[in-house]
Every structure is written in structure tokens, then in C-alpha cells.
PDB file of N, CA and C in Angstrom:
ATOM      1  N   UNK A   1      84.003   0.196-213.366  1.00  0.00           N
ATOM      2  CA  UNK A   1      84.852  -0.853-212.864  1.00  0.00           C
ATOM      3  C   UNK A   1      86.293  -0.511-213.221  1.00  0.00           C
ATOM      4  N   UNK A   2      86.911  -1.165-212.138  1.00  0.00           N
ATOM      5  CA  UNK A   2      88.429  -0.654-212.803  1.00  0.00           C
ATOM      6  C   UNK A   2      89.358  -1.705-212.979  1.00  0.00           C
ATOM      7  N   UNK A   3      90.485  -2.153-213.679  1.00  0.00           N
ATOM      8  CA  UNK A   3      91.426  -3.179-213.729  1.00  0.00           C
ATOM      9  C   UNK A   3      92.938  -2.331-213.788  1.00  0.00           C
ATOM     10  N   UNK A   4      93.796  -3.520-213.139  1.00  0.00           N
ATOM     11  CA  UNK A   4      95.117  -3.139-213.303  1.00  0.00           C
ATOM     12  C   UNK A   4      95.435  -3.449-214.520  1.00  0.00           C
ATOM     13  N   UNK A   5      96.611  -2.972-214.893  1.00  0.00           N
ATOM     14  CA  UNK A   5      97.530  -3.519-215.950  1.00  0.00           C
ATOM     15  C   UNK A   5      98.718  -3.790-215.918  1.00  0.00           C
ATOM     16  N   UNK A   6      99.265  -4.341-216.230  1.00  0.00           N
ATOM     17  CA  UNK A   6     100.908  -4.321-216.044  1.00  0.00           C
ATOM     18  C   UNK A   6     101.747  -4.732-217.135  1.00  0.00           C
ATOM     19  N   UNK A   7     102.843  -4.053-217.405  1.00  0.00           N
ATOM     20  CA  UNK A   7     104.133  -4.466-218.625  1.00  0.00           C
ATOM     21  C   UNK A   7     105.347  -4.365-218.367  1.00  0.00           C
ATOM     22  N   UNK A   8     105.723  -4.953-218.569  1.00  0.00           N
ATOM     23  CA  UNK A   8     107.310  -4.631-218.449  1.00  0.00           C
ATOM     24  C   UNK A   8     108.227  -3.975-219.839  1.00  0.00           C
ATOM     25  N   UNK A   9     108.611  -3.213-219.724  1.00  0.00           N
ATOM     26  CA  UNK A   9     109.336  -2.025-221.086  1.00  0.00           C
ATOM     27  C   UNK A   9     110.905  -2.557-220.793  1.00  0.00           C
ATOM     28  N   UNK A  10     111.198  -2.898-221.788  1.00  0.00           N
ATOM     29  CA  UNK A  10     112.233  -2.679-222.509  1.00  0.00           C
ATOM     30  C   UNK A  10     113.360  -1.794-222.833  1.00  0.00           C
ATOM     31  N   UNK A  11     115.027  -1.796-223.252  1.00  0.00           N
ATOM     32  CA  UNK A  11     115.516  -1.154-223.661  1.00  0.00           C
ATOM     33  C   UNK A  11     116.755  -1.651-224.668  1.00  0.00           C
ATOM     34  N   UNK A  12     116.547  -2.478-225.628  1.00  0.00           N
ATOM     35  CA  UNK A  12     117.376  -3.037-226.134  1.00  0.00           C
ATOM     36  C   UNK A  12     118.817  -2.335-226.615  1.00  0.00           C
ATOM     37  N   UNK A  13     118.265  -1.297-226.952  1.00  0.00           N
ATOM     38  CA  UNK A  13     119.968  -1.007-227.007  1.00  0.00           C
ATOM     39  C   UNK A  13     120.566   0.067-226.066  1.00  0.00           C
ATOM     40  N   UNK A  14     120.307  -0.563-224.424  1.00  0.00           N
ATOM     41  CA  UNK A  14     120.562   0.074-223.837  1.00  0.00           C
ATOM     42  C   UNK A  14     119.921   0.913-222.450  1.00  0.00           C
ATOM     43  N   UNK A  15     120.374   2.044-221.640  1.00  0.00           N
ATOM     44  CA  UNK A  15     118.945   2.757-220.871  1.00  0.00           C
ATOM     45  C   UNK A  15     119.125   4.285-221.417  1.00  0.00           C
ATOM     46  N   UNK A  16     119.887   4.602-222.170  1.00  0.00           N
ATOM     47  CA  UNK A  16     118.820   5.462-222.737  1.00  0.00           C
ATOM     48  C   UNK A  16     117.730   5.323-223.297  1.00  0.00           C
ATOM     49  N   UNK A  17     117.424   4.234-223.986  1.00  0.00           N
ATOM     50  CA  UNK A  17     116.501   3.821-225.098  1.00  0.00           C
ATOM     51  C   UNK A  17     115.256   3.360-223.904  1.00  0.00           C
ATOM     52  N   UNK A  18     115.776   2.593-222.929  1.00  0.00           N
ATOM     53  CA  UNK A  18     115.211   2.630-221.374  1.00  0.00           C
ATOM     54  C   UNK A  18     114.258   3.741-221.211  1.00  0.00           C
ATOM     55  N   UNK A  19     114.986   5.032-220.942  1.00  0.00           N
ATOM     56  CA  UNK A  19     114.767   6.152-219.996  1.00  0.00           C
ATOM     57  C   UNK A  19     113.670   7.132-220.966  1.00  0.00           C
ATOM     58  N   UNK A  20     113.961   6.559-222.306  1.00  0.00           N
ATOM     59  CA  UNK A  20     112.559   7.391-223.114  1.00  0.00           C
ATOM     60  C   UNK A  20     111.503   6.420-223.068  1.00  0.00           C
ATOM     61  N   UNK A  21     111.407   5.500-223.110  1.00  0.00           N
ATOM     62  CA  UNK A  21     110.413   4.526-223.318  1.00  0.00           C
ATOM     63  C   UNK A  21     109.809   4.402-222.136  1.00  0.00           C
ATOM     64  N   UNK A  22     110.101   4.664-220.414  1.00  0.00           N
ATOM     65  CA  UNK A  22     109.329   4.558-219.497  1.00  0.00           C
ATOM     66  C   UNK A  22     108.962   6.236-218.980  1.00  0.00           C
ATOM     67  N   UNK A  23     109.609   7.386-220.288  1.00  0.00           N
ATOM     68  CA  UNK A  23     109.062   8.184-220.011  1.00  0.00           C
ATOM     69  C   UNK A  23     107.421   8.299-220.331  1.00  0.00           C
ATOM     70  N   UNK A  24     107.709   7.759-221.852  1.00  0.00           N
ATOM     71  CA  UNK A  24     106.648   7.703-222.846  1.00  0.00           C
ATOM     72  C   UNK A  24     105.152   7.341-221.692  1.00  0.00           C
ATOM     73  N   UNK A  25     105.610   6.098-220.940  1.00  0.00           N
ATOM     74  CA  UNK A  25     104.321   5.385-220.483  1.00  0.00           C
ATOM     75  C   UNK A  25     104.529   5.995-219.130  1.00  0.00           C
ATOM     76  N   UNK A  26     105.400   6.933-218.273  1.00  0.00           N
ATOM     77  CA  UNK A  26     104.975   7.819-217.495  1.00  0.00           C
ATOM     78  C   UNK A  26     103.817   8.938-217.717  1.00  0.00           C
ATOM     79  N   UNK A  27     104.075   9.041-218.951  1.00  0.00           N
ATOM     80  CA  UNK A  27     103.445  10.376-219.538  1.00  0.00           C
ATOM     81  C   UNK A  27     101.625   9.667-220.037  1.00  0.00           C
ATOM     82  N   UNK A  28     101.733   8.354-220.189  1.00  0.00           N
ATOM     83  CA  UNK A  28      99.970   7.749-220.402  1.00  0.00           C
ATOM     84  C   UNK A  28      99.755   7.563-218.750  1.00  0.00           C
ATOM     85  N   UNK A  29     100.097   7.734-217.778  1.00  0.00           N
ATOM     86  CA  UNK A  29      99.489   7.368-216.414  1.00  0.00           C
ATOM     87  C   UNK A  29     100.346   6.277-216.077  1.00  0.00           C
ATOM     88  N   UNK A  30     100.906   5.220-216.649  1.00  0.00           N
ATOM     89  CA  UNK A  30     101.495   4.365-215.897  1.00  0.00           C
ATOM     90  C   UNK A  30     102.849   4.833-214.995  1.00  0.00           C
ATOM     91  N   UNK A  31     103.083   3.891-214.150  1.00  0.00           N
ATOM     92  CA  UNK A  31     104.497   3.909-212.731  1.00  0.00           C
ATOM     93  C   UNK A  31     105.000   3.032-212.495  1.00  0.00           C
ATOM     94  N   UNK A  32     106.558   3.476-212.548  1.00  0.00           N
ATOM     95  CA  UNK A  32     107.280   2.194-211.876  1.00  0.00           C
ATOM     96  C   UNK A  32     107.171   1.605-211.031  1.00  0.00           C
ATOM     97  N   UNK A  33     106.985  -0.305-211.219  1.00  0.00           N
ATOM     98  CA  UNK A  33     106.751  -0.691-209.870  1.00  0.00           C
ATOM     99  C   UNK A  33     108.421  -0.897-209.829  1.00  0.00           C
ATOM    100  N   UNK A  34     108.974  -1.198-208.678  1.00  0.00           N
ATOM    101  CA  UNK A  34     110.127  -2.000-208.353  1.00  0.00           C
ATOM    102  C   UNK A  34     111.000  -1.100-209.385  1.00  0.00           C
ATOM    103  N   UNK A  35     112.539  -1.404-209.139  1.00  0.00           N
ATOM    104  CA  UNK A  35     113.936  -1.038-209.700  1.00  0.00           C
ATOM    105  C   UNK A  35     113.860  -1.776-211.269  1.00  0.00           C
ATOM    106  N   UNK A  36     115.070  -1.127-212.039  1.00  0.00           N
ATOM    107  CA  UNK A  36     115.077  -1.703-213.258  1.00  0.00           C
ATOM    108  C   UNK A  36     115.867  -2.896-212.916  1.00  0.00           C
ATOM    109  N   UNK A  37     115.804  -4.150-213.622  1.00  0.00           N
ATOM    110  CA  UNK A  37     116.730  -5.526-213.783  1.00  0.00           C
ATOM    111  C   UNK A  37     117.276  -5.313-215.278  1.00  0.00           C
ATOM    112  N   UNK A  38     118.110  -6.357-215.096  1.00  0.00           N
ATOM    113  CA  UNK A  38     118.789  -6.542-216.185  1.00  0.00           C
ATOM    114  C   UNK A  38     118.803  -8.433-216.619  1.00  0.00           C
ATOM    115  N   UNK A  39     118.672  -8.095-217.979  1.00  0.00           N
ATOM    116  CA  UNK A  39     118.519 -10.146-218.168  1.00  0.00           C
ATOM    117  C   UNK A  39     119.510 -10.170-219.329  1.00  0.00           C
ATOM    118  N   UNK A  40     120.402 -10.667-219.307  1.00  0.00           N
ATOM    119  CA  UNK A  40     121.689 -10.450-220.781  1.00  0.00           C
ATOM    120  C   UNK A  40     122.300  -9.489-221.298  1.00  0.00           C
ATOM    121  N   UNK A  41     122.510  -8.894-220.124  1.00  0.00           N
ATOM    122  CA  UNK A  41     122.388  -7.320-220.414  1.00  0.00           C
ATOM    123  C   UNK A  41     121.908  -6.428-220.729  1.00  0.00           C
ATOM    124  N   UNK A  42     120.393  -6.250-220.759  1.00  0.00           N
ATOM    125  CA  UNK A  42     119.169  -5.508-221.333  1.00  0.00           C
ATOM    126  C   UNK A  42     118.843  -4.992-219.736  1.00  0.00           C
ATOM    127  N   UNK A  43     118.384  -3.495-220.075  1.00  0.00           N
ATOM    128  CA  UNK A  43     117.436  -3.598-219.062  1.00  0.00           C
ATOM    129  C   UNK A  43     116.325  -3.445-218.979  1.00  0.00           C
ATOM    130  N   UNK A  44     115.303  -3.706-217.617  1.00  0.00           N
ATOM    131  CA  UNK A  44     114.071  -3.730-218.036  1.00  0.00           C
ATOM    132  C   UNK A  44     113.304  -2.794-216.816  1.00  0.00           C
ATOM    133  N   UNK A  45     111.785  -2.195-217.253  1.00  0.00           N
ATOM    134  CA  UNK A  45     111.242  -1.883-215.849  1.00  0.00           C
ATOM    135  C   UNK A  45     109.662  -2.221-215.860  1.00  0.00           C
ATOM    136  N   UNK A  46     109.205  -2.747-214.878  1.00  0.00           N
ATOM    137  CA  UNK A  46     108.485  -3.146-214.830  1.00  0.00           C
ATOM    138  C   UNK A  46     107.121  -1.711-215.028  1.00  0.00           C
ATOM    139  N   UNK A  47     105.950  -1.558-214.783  1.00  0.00           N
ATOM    140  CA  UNK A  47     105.105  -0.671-214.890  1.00  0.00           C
ATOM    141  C   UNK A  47     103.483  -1.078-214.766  1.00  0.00           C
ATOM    142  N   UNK A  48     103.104  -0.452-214.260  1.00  0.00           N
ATOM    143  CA  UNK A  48     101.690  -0.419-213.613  1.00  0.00           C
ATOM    144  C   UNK A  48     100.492   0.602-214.062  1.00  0.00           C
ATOM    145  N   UNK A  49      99.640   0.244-214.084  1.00  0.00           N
ATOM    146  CA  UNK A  49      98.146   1.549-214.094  1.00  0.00           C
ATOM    147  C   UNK A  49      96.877   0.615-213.643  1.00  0.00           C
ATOM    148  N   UNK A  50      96.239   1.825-213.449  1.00  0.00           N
ATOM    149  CA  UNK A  50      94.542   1.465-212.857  1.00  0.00           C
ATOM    150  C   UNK A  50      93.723   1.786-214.461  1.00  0.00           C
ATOM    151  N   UNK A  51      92.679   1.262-215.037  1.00  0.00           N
ATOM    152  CA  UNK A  51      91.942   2.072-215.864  1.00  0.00           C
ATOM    153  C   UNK A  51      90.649   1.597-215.905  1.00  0.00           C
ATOM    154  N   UNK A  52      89.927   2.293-216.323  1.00  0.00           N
ATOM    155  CA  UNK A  52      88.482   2.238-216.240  1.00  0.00           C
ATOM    156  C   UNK A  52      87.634   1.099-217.137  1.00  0.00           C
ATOM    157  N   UNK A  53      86.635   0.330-216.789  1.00  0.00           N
ATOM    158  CA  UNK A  53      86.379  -0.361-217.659  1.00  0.00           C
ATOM    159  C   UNK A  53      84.929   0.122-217.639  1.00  0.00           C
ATOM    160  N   UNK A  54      83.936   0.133-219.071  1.00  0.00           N
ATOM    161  CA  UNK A  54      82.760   0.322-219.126  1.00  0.00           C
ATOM    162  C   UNK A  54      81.769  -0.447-218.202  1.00  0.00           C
ATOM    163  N   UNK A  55      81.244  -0.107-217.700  1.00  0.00           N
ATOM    164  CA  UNK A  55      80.066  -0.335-216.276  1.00  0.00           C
ATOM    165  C   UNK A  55      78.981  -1.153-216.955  1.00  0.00           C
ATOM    166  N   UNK A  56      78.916  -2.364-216.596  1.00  0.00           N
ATOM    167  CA  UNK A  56      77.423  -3.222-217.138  1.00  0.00           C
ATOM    168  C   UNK A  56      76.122  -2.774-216.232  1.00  0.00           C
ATOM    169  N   UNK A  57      75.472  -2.559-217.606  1.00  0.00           N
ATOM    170  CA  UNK A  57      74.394  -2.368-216.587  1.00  0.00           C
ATOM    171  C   UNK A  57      73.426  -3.582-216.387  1.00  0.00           C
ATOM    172  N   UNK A  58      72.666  -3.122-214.857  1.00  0.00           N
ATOM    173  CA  UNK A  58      72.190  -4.588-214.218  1.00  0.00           C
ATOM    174  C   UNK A  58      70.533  -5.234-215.010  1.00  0.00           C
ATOM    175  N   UNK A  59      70.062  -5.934-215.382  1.00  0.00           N
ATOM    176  CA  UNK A  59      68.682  -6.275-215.810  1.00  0.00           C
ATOM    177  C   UNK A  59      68.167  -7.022-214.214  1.00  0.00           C
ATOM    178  N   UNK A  60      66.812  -6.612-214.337  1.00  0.00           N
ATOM    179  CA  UNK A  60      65.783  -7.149-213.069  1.00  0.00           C
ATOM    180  C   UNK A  60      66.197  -8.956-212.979  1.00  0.00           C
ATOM    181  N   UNK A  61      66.619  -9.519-214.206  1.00  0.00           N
ATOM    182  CA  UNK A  61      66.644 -11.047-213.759  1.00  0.00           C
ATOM    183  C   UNK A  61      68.204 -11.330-213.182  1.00  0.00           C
ATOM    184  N   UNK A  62      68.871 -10.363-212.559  1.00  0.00           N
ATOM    185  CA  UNK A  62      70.103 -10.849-211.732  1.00  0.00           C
ATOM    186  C   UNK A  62      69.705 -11.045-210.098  1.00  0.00           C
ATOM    187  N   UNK A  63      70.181 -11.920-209.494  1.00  0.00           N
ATOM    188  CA  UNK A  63      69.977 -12.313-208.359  1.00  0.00           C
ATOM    189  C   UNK A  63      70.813 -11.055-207.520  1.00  0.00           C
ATOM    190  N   UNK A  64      69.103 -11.369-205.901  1.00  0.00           N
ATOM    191  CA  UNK A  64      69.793 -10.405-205.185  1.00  0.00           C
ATOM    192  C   UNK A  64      71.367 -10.402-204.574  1.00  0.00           C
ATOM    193  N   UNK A  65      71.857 -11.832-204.668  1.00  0.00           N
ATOM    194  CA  UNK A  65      73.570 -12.017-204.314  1.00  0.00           C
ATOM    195  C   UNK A  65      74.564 -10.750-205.543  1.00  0.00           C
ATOM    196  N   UNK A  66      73.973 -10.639-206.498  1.00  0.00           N
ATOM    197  CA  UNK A  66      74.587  -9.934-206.954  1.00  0.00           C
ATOM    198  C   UNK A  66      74.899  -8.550-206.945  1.00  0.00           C
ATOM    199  N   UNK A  67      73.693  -8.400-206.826  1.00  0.00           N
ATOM    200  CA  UNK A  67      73.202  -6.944-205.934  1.00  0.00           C
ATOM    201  C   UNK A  67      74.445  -6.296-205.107  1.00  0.00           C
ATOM    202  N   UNK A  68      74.552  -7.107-204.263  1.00  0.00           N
ATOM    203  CA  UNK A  68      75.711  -7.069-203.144  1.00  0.00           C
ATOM    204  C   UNK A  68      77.379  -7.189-203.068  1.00  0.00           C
ATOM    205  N   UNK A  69      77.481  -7.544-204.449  1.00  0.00           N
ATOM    206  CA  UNK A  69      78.633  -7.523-205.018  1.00  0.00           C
ATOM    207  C   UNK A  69      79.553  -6.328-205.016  1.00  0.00           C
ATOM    208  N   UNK A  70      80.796  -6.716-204.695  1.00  0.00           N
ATOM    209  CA  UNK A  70      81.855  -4.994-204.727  1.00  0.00           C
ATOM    210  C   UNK A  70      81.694  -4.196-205.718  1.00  0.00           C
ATOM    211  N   UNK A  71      81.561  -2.849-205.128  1.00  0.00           N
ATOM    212  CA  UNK A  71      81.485  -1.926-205.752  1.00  0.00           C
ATOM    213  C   UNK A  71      82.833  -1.591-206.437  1.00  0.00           C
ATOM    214  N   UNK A  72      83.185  -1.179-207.901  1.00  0.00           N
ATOM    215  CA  UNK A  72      83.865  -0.236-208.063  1.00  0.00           C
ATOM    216  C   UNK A  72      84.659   0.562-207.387  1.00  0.00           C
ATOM    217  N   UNK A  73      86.158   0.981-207.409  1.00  0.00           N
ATOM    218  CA  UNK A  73      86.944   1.756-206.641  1.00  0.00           C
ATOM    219  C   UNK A  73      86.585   3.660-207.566  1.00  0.00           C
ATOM    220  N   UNK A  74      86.733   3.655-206.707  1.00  0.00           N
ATOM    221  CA  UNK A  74      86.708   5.668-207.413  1.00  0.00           C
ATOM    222  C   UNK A  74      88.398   6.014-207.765  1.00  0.00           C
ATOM    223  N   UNK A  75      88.205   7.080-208.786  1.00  0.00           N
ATOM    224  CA  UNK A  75      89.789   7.176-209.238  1.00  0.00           C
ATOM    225  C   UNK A  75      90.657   7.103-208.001  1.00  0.00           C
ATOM    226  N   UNK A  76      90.231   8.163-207.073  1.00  0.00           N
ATOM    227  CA  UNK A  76      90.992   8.387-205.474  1.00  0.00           C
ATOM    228  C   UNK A  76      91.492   6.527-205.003  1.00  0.00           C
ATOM    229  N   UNK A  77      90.825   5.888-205.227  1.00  0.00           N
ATOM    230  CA  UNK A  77      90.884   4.811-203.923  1.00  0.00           C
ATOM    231  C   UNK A  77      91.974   3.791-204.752  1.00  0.00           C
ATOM    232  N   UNK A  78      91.633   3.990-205.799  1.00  0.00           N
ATOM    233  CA  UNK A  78      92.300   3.193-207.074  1.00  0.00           C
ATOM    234  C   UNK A  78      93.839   3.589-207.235  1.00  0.00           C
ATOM    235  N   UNK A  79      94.240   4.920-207.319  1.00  0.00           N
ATOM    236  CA  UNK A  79      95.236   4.971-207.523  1.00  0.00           C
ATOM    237  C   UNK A  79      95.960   5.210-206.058  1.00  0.00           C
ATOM    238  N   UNK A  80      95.126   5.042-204.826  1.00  0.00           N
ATOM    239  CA  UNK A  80      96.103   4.582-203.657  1.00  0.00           C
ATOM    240  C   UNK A  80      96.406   3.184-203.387  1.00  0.00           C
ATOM    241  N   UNK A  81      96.197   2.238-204.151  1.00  0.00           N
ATOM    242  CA  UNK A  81      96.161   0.813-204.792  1.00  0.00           C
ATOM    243  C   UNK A  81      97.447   0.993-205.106  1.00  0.00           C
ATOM    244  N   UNK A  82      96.924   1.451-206.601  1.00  0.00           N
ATOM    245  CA  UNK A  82      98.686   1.723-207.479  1.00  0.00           C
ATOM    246  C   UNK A  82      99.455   2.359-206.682  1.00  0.00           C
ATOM    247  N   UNK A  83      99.471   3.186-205.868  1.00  0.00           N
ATOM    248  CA  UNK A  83     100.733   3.587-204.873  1.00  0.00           C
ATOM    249  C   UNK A  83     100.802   2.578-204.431  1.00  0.00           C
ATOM    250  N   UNK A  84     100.256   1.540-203.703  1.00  0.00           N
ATOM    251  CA  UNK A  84     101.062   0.411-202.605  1.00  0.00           C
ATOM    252  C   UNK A  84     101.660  -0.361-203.527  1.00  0.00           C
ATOM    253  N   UNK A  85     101.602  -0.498-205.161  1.00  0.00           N
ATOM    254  CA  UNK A  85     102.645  -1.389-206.010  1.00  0.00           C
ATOM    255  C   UNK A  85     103.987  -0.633-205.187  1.00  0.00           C
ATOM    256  N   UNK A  86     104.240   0.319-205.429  1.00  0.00           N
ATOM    257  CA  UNK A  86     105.340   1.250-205.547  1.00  0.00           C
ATOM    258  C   UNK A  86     106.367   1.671-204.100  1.00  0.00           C
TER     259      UNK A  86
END
């Protein structure tokens, strides 16, 4: 199964302090969604990822409605998801 995530990073004193800190979480898989803002003069950028969550497995007493339930995205389909944030 997979879930989004999302944060918004920080740069308090500044965008250099910016420009390492959304390297940092470039470099774990996450991407900028949208432009940086600014709120009091800080700026900020928002950021995105797909990640995997451990797969339950099913027992015989779940109903067949469940059965039928969405499947899981595959890494491929998932991170053309996270491209349409962007």
C-alpha cells in the first residue's frame, strides 16, 4: 500500500538555510510541490513523497466486498501521482 506525505521545510535564517534543507529531503525522495512563499519574512517550501506501507494480509473471515477493494499503486503509477503535485 502506499501513502502520501507532505511537509513544509523551513528556513529561518534565511534561503540559504532554505536551499540545504530542501536539498537534504530532495536527496530522501521527496519534491517540490509549488514555489517557495514567504510568511514574515521566512521562507518556506512545501514537499511531497509516495512511500510504502506494510501490506495486511487478508484472513478467510473478510467479506467478499473487500476482496474487491483498490489495489495498491506500483512504484511506476505512484510516483506519476507525485508528478501531477508538481
Amino acid at each position: 500500500m502506499k501513502k502520501a506525505e507532505y511537509k513544509v521545510v523551513s528556513g529561518p535564517e534565511g534561503l540559504p538555510q532554505l536551499e540545504k534543507r530542501v536539498t537534504e529531503y530532495l536527496n530522501k525522495g521527496w519534491k517540490p510541490v509549488g514555489g517557495v512563499g514567504f510568511n514574515a519574512g521566512f521562507p518556506y517550501q512545501a514537499m511531497a513523497r509516495i512511500v510504502s506501507l506494510p501490506v495486511k494480509t487478508r484472513n478467510n473471515s473478510e467479506s467478499a466486498a473487500d476482496s474487491t477493494a483498490e489495489h495498491p499503486l506500483g512504484a511506476m503509477d505512484a510516483m506519476k501521482k507525485l508528478d501531477e503535485l508538481t
